[in-house]
C-alpha atoms as a PDB file:
ATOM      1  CA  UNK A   1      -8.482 -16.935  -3.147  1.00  0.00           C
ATOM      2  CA  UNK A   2      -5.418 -14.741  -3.240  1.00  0.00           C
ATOM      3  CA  UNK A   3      -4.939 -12.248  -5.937  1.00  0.00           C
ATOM      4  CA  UNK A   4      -1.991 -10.436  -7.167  1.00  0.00           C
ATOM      5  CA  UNK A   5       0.575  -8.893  -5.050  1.00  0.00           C
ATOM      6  CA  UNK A   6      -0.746  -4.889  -4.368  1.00  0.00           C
ATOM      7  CA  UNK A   7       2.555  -4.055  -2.601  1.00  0.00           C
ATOM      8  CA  UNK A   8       5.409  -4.866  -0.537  1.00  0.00           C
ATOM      9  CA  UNK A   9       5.553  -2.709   2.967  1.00  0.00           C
ATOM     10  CA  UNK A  10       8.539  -1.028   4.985  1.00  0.00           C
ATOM     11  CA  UNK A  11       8.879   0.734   7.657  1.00  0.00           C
ATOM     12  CA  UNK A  12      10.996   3.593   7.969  1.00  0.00           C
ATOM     13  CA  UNK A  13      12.377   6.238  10.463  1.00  0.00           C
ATOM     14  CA  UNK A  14      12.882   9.081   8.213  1.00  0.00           C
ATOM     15  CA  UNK A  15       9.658   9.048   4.860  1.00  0.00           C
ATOM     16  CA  UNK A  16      11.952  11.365   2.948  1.00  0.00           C
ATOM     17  CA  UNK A  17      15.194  10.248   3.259  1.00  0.00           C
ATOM     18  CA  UNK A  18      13.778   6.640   2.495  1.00  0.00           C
ATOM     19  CA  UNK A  19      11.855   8.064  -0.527  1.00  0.00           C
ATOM     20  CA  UNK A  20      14.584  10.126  -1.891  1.00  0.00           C
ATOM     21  CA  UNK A  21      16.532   6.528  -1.911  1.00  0.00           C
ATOM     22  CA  UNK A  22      13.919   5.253  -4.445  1.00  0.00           C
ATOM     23  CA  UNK A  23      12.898   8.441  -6.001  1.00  0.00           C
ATOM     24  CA  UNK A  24      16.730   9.924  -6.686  1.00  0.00           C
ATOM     25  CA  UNK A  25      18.608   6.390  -6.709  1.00  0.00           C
ATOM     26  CA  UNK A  26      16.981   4.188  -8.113  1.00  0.00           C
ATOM     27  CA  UNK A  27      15.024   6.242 -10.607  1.00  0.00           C
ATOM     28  CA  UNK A  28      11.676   5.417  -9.525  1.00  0.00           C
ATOM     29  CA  UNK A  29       8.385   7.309  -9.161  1.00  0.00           C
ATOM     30  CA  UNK A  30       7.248   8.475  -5.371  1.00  0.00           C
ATOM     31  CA  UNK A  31       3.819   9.925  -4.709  1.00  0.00           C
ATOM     32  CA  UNK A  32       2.976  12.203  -2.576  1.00  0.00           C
ATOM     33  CA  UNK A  33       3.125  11.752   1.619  1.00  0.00           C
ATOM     34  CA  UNK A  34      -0.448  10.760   2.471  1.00  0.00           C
ATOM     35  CA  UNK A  35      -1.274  10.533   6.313  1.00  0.00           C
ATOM     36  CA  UNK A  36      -3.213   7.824   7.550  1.00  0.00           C
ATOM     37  CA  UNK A  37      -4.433   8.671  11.289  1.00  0.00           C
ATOM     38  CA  UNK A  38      -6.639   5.707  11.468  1.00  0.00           C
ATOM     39  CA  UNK A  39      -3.494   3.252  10.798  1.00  0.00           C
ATOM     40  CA  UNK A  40      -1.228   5.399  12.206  1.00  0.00           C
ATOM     41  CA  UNK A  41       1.192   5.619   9.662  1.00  0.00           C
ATOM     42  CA  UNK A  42       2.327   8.066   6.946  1.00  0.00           C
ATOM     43  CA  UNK A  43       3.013   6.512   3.308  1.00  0.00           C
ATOM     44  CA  UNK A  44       4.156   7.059   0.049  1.00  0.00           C
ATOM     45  CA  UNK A  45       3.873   4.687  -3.232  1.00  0.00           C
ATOM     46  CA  UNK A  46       6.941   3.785  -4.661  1.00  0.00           C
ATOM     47  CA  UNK A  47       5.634   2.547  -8.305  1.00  0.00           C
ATOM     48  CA  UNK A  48       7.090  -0.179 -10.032  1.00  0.00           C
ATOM     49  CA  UNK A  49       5.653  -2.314 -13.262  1.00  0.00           C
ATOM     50  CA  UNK A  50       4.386  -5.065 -11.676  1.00  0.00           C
ATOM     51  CA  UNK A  51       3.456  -3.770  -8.016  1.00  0.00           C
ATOM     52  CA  UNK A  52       4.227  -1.024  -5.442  1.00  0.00           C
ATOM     53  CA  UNK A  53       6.232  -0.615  -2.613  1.00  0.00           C
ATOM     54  CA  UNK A  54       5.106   1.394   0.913  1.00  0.00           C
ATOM     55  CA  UNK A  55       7.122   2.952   2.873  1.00  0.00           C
ATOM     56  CA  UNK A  56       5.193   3.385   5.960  1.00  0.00           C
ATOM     57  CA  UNK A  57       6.353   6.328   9.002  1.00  0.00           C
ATOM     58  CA  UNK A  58       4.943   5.914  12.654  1.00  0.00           C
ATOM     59  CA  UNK A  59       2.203   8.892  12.512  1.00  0.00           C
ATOM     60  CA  UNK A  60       1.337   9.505  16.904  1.00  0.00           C
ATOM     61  CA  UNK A  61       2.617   8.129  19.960  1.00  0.00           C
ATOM     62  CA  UNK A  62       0.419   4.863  19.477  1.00  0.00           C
ATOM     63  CA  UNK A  63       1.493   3.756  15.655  1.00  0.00           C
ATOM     64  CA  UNK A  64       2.232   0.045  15.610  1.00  0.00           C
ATOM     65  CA  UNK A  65       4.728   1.302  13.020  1.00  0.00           C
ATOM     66  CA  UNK A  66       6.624   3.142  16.002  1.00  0.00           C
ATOM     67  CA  UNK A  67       6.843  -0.111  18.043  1.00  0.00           C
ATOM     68  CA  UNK A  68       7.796  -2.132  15.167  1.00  0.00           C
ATOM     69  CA  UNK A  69      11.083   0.333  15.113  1.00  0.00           C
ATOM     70  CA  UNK A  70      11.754  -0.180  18.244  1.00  0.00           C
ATOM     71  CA  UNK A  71      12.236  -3.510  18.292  1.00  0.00           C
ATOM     72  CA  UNK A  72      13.879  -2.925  14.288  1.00  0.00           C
ATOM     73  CA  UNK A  73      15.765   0.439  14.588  1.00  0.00           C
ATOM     74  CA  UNK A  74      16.459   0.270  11.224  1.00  0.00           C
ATOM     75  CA  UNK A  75      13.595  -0.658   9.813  1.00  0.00           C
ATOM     76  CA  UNK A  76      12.430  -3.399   7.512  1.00  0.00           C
ATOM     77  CA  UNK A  77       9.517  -5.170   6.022  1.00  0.00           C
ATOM     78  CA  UNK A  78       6.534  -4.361   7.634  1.00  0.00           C
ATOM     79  CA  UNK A  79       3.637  -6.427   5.834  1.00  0.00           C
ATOM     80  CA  UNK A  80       3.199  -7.870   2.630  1.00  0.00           C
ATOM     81  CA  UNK A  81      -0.412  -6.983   1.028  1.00  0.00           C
ATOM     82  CA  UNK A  82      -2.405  -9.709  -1.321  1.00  0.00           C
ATOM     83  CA  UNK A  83      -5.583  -8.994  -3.692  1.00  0.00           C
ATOM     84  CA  UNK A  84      -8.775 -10.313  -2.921  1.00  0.00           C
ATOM     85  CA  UNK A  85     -12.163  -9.982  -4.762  1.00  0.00           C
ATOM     86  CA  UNK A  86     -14.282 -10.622  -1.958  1.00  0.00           C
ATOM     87  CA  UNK A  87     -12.638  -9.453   1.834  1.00  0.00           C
ATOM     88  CA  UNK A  88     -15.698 -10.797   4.012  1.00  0.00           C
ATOM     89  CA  UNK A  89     -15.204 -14.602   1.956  1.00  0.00           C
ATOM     90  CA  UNK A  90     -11.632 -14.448   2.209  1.00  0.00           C
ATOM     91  CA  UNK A  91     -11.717 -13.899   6.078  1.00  0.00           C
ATOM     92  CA  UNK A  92     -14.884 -16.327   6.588  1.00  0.00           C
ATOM     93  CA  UNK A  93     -12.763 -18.653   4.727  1.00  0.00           C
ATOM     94  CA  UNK A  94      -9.641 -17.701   6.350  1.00  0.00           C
ATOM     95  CA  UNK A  95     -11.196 -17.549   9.748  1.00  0.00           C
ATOM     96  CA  UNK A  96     -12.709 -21.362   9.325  1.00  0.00           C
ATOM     97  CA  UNK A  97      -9.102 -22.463   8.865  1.00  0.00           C
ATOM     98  CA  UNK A  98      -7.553 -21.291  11.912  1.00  0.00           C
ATOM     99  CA  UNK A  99      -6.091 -18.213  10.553  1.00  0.00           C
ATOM    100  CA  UNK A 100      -6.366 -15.355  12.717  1.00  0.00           C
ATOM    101  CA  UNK A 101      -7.280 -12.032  11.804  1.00  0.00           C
ATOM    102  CA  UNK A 102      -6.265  -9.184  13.837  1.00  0.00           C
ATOM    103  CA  UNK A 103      -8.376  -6.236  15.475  1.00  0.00           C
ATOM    104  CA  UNK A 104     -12.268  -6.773  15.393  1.00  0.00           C
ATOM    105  CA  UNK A 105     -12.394  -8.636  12.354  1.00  0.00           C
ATOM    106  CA  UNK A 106     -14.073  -5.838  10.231  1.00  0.00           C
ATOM    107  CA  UNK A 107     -12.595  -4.373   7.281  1.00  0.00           C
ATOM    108  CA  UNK A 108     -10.798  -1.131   7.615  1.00  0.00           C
ATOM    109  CA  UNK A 109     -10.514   1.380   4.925  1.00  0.00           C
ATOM    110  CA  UNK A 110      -6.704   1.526   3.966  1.00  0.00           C
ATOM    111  CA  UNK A 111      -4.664   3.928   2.367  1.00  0.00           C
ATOM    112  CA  UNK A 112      -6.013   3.095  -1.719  1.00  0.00           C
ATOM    113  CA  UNK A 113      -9.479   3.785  -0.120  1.00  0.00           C
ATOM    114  CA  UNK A 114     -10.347   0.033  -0.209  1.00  0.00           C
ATOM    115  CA  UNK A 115     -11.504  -2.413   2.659  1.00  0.00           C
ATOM    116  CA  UNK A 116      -8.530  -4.204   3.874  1.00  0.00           C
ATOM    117  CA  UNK A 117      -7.822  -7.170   6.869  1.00  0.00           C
ATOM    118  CA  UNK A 118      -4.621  -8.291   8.506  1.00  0.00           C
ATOM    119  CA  UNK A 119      -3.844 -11.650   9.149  1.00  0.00           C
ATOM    120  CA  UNK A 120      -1.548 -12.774  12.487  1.00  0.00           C
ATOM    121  CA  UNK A 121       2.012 -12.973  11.226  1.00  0.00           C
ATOM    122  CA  UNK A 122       2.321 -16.442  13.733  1.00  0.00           C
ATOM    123  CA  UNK A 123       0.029 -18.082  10.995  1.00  0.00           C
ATOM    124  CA  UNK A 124       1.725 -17.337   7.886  1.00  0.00           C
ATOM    125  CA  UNK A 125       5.481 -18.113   8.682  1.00  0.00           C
ATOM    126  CA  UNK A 126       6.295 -15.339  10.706  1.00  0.00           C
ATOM    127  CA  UNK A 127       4.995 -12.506   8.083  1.00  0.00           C
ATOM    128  CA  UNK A 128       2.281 -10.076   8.928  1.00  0.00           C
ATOM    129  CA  UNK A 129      -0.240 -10.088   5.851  1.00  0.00           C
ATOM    130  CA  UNK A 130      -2.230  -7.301   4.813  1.00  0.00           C
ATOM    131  CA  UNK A 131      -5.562  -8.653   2.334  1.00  0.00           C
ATOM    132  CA  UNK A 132      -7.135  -5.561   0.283  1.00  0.00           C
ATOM    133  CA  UNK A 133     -10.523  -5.856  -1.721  1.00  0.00           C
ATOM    134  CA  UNK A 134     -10.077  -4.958  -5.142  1.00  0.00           C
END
């Protein structure tokens, strides 16, 4: 069911220092800050090879990215997100498992402009998963 990894996420207090880091370090190529007021979150795209890396800044008051800082003032891995071909079979499937799937249960356009889910990190050893239709 699972496809490839799209990308690895972390939050982050500061989107530019943290970029800068990848960008200036480690030689790597940053897009462009892209807000996301439906998620909450700022990102940029750190792009590697074989997958990407978002770093992810609480955008508002009410960003779940904001609370996960609190509780991790440094910040750390937020989500990991997986390729799927078909989001509505993978959470029926998913679903009829025992897996839940947080908010209403309907796709949510993410920040590639694709439907994506996320899956309770309590199912899935502690991680929070992110599933994007590709």
């Amino acid at each position: 069911m699972i496809g490839r990894l799209n990308h690895v996420a972390i939050a982050v207090k500061d989107l530019e220092k943290s970029a800068s880091l990848y960008r200036d370090t480690l030689g790597a190529k940053v897009s462009a800050p892209q807000a996301e007021p439906a998620h909450g979150v700022t990102v940029v795209f750190i792009e590697l090879p074989n997958t990407k890396i978002e770093l992810l800044q609480p955008l508002g008051e009410n960003s779940p990215i904001a609370k996960f800082l609190e509780k991790n003032p440094d910040g750390g891995m937020h989500h990991v997100c997986y390729e799927v071909e078909d989001i509505i079979a993978a959470r029926d499937r998913l679903k009829a498992t025992g897996a839940r799937v947080l908010g209403d249960g309907e796709p949510k356009i993410g920040a590639h402009g694709k439907p994506v889910l996320f899956l309770h990190p309590k199912d899935f050893n502690g991680t929070l998963v992110e599933l994007e239709q590709v």
